[in-house]
Protein backbone atom coordinates (compact mmCIF):
# COMPACT_ATOMS: atom_id res chain seq x y z
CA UNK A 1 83.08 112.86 73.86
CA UNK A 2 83.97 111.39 77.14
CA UNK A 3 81.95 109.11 79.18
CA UNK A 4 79.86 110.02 82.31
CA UNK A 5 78.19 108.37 85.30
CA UNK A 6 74.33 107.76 84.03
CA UNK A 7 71.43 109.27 86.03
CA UNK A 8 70.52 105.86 87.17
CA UNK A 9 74.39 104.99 88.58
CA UNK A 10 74.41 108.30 90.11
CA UNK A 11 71.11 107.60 91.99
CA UNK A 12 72.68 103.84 92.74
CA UNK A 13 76.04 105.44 94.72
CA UNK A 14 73.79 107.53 96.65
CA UNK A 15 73.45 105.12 98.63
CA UNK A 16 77.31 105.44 99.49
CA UNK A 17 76.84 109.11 100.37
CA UNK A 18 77.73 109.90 96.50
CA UNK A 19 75.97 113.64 96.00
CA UNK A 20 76.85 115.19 92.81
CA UNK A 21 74.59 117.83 93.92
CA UNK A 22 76.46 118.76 97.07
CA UNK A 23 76.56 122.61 98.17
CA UNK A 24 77.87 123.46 101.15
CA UNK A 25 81.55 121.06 100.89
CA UNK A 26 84.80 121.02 101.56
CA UNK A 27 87.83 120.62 98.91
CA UNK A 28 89.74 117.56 100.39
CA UNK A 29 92.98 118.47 98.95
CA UNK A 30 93.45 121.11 100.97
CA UNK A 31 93.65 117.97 104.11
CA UNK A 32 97.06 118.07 102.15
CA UNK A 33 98.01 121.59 103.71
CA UNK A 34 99.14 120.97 107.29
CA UNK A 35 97.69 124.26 108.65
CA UNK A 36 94.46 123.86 106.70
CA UNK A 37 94.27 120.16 108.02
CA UNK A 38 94.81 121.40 111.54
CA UNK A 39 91.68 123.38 111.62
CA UNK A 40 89.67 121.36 109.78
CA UNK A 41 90.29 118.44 112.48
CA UNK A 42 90.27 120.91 115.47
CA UNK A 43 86.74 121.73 113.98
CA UNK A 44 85.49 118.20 113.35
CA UNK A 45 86.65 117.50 117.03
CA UNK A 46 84.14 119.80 118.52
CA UNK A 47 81.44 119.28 116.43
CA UNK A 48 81.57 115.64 116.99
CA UNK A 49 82.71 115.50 120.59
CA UNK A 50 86.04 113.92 120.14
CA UNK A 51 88.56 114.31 122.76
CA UNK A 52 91.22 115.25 120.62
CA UNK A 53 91.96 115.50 117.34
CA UNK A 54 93.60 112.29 116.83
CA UNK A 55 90.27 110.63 117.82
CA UNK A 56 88.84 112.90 115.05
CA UNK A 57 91.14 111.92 113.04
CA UNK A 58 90.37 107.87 113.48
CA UNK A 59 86.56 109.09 112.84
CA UNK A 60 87.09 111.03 109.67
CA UNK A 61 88.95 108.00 107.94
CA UNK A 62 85.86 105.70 108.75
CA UNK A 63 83.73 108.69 106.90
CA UNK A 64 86.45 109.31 103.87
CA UNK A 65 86.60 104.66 103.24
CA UNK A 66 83.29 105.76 101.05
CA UNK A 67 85.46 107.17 98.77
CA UNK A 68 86.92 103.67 97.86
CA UNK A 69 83.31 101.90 98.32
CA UNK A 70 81.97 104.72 95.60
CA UNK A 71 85.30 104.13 93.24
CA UNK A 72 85.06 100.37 93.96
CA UNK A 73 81.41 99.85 93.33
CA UNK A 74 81.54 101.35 89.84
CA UNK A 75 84.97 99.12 88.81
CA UNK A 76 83.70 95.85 89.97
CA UNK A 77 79.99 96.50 89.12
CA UNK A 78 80.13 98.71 85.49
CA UNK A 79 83.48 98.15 85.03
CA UNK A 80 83.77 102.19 85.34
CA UNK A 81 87.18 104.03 86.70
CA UNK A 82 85.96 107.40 88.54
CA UNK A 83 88.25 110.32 88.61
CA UNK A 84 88.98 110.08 91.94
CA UNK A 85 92.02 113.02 91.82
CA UNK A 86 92.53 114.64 95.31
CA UNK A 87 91.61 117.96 93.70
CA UNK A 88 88.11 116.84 92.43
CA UNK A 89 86.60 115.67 95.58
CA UNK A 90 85.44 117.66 98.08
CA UNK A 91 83.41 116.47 101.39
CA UNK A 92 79.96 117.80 102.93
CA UNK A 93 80.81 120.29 105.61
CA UNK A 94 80.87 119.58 109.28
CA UNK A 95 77.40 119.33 111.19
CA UNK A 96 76.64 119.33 114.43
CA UNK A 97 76.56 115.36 116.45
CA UNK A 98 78.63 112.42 116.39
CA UNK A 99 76.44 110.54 113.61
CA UNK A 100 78.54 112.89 111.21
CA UNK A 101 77.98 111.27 108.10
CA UNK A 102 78.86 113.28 104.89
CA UNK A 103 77.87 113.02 101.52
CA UNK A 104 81.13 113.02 99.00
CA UNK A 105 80.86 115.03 95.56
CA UNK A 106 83.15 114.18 92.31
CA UNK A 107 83.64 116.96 90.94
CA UNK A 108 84.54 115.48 87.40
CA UNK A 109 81.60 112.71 86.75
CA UNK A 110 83.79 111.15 83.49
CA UNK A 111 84.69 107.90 83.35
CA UNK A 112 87.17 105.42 82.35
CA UNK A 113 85.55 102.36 81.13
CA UNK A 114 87.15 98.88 80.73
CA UNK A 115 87.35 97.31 77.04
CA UNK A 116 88.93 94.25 76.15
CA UNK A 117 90.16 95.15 72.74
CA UNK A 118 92.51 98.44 74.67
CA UNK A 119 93.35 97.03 78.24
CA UNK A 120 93.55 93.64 79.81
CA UNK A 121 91.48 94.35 83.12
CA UNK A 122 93.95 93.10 85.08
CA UNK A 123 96.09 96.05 84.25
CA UNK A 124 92.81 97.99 83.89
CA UNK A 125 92.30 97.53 87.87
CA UNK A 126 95.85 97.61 89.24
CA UNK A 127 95.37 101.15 87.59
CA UNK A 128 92.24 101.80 89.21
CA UNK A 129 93.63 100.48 92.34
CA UNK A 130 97.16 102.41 92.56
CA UNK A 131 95.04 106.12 91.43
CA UNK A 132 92.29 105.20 94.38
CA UNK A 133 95.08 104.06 97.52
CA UNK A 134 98.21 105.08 96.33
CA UNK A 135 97.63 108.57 94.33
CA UNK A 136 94.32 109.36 97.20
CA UNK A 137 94.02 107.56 100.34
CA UNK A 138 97.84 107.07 101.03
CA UNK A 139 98.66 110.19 101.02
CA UNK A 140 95.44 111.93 103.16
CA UNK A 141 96.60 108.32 106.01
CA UNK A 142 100.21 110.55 105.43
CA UNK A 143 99.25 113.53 106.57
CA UNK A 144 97.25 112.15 109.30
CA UNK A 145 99.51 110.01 110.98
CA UNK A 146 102.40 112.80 110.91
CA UNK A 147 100.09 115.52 112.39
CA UNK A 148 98.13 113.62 114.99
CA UNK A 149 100.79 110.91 115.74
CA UNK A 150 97.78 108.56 114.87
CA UNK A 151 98.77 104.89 113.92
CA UNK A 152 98.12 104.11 110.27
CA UNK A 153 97.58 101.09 111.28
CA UNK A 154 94.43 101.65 112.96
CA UNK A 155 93.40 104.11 109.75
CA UNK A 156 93.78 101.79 106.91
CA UNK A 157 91.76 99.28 109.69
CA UNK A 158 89.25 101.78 109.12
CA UNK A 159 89.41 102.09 105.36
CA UNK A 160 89.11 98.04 105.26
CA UNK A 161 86.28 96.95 107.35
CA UNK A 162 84.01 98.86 104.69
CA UNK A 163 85.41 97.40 102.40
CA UNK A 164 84.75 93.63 103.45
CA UNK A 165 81.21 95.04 103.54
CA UNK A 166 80.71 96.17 100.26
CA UNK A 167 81.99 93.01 99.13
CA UNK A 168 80.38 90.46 101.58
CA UNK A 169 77.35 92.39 102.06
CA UNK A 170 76.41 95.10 99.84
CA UNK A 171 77.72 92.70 96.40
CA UNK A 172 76.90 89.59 97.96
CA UNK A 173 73.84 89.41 95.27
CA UNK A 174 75.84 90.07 92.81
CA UNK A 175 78.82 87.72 93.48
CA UNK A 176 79.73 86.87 89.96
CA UNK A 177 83.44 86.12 88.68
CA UNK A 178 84.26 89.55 88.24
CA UNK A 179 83.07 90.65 92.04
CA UNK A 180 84.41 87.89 93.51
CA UNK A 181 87.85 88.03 91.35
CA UNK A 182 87.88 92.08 92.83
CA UNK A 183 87.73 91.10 95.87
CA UNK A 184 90.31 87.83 96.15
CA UNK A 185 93.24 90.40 94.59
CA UNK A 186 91.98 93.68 96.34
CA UNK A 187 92.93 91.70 99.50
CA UNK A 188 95.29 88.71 98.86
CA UNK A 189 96.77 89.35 95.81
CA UNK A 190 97.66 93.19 95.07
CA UNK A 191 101.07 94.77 95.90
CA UNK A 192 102.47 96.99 98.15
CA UNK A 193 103.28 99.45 95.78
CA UNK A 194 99.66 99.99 94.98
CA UNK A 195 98.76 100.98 98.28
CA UNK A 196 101.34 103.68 98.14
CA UNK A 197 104.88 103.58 100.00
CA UNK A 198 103.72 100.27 101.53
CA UNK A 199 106.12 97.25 101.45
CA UNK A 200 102.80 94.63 101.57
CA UNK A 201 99.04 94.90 100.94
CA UNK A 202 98.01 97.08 104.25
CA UNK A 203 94.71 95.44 103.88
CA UNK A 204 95.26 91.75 104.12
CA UNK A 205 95.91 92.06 107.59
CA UNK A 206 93.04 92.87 108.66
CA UNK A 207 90.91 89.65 107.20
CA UNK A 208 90.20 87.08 109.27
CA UNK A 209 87.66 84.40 109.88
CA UNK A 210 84.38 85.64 111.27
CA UNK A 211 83.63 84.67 114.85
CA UNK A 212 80.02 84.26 117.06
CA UNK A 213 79.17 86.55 119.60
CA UNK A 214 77.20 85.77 122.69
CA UNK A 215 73.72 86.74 120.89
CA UNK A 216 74.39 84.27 118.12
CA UNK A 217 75.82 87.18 116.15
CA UNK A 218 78.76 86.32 113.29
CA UNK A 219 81.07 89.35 113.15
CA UNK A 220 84.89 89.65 112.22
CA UNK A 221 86.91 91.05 115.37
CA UNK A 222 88.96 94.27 114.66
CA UNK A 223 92.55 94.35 114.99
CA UNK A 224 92.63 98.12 116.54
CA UNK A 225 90.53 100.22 118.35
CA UNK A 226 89.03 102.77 116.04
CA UNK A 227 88.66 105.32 119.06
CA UNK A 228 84.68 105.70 118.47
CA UNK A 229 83.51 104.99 121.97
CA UNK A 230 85.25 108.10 123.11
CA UNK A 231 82.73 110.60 121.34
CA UNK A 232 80.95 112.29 123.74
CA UNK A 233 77.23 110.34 123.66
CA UNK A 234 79.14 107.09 123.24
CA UNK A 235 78.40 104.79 126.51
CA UNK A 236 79.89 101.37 124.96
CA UNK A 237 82.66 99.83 122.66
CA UNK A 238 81.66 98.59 118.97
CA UNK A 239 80.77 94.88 118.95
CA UNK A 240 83.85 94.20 116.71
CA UNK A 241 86.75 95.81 119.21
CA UNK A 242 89.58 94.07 119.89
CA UNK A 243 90.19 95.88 123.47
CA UNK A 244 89.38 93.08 126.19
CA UNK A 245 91.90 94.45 128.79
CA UNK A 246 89.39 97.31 129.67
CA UNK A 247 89.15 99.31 133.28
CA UNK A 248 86.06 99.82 135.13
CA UNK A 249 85.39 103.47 132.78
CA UNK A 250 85.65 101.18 129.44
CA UNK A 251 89.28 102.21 128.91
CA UNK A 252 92.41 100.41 127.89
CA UNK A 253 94.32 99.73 131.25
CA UNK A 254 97.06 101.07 129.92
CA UNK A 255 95.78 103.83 128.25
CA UNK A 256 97.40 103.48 124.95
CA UNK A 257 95.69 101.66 122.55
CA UNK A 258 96.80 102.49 119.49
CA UNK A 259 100.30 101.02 120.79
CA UNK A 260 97.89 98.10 122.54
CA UNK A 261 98.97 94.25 122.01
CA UNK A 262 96.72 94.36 119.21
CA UNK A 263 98.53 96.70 117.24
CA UNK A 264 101.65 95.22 118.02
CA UNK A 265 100.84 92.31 116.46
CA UNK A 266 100.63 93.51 112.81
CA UNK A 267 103.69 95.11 113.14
């Protein structure tokens, strides 16, 4: 009989928007239909007063990095693969304000568990790894970037600031070999090729030393501007954007930051 997610590790990824009890969602394969994708973003747009739907587009990918912090948690923590199939998750429907955070359902709750005796875990995460970025994320970044003319650069950005936080905040208690192990190859060691059609680990770019703010504050500066002060309601920049050449109304002077010297710079 095959493994499933306890009651107690299903209540302990709820706190990563995990809801296995999830009604009212949205299959995220079809994001793989261009059509389908359209007006799913055109929606998201207007219910979360984005400009356009490339902004929405920058704003979904922050929502969709929980996927990896769910499938992540449960390999470094239990040791636990999660199906995490592109045709078995599906994604609370839009609501209405630009705190849109959605709750993500699995719709297959087996697991893959680690043993020694079958597996050495090394190989035992690079396959965890390649069926989470490679065989899920990779290809939804794809589609985005191709329909929204959106840089990928900015959308794996978004997919790896949470996951420095599950790792330096969220499992800072439990920083044992194992965590800490996770997280050295997740971002210095793994290849390309796990990432999908990528020629180096997208993420490793994106760590760097932590720096103080005015208040006293330690944060690690973005590389890209993740679009979010453009919702309607938004009246500032995040504390961690890398935009300093900013007009009077907040903006890039140039008006193109996702081609801004920032970007540039990891290309």
């Amino acid at each position: 009989m095959a493994k499933q997610l306890t009651e107690k590790e299903m209540l302990l990824l709820q706190k990563y928007r995990f809801n296995p009890q999830l009604e009212q969602s949205y299959p995220i394969a079809n994001l793989l239909d261009e059509v389908l994708l359209k007006k799913f973003m055109g929606n998201l747009a207007k219910v979360i007063g984005a400009p356009s739907d490339k902004v929405a587009a920058s704003i979904f990918v922050k929502r969709y990095a929980f996927v990896a912090v769910i499938a992540l948690y449960a390999m470094s923590v239990w040791n636990k693969k999660l199906n995490v199939s592109l045709d078995t998750l599906w994604m609370e429907t839009t609501k209405q304000g630009n705190n849109w955070l959605p709750s993500i359902r699995f719709k297959d709750l087996t697991v893959e568990e680690w043993k020694a005796t079958t597996m050495s875990r090394t190989d035992w995460r690079k396959k965890v790894l390649k069926d989470l970025f490679a065989n899920n994320i990779y290809p939804i970044l794809s589609m985005l970037e191709k329909t929204f003319r959106i840089s990928k650069l900015i959308l794996w950005e978004n997919i790896a600031v949470y996951l420095f936080w599950l790792y330096e905040t969220e499992l800072k208690s439990r920083s044992n070999e194992q965590v800490l192990d996770d997280f050295r190859y997740l971002i210095f060691e793994a290849e390309g090729a796990l990432f999908g059609d990528c020629h180096e680990n997208p993420l490793k770019k994106y760590y760097s030393e932590k720096v103080y703010m005015a208040n006293g504050e330690k944060v690690r500066l973005r590389k890209t501007c993740c679009f979010t002060y453009q919702l309607s309601g938004s009246t500032k920049r995040c504390k961690t954007c890398p935009c300093t050449y900013l007009g009077k109304d907040g903006r890039c002077i140039n008006g193109k930051e996702n081609i801004c010297g920032a970007v540039r710079g990891l290309t």
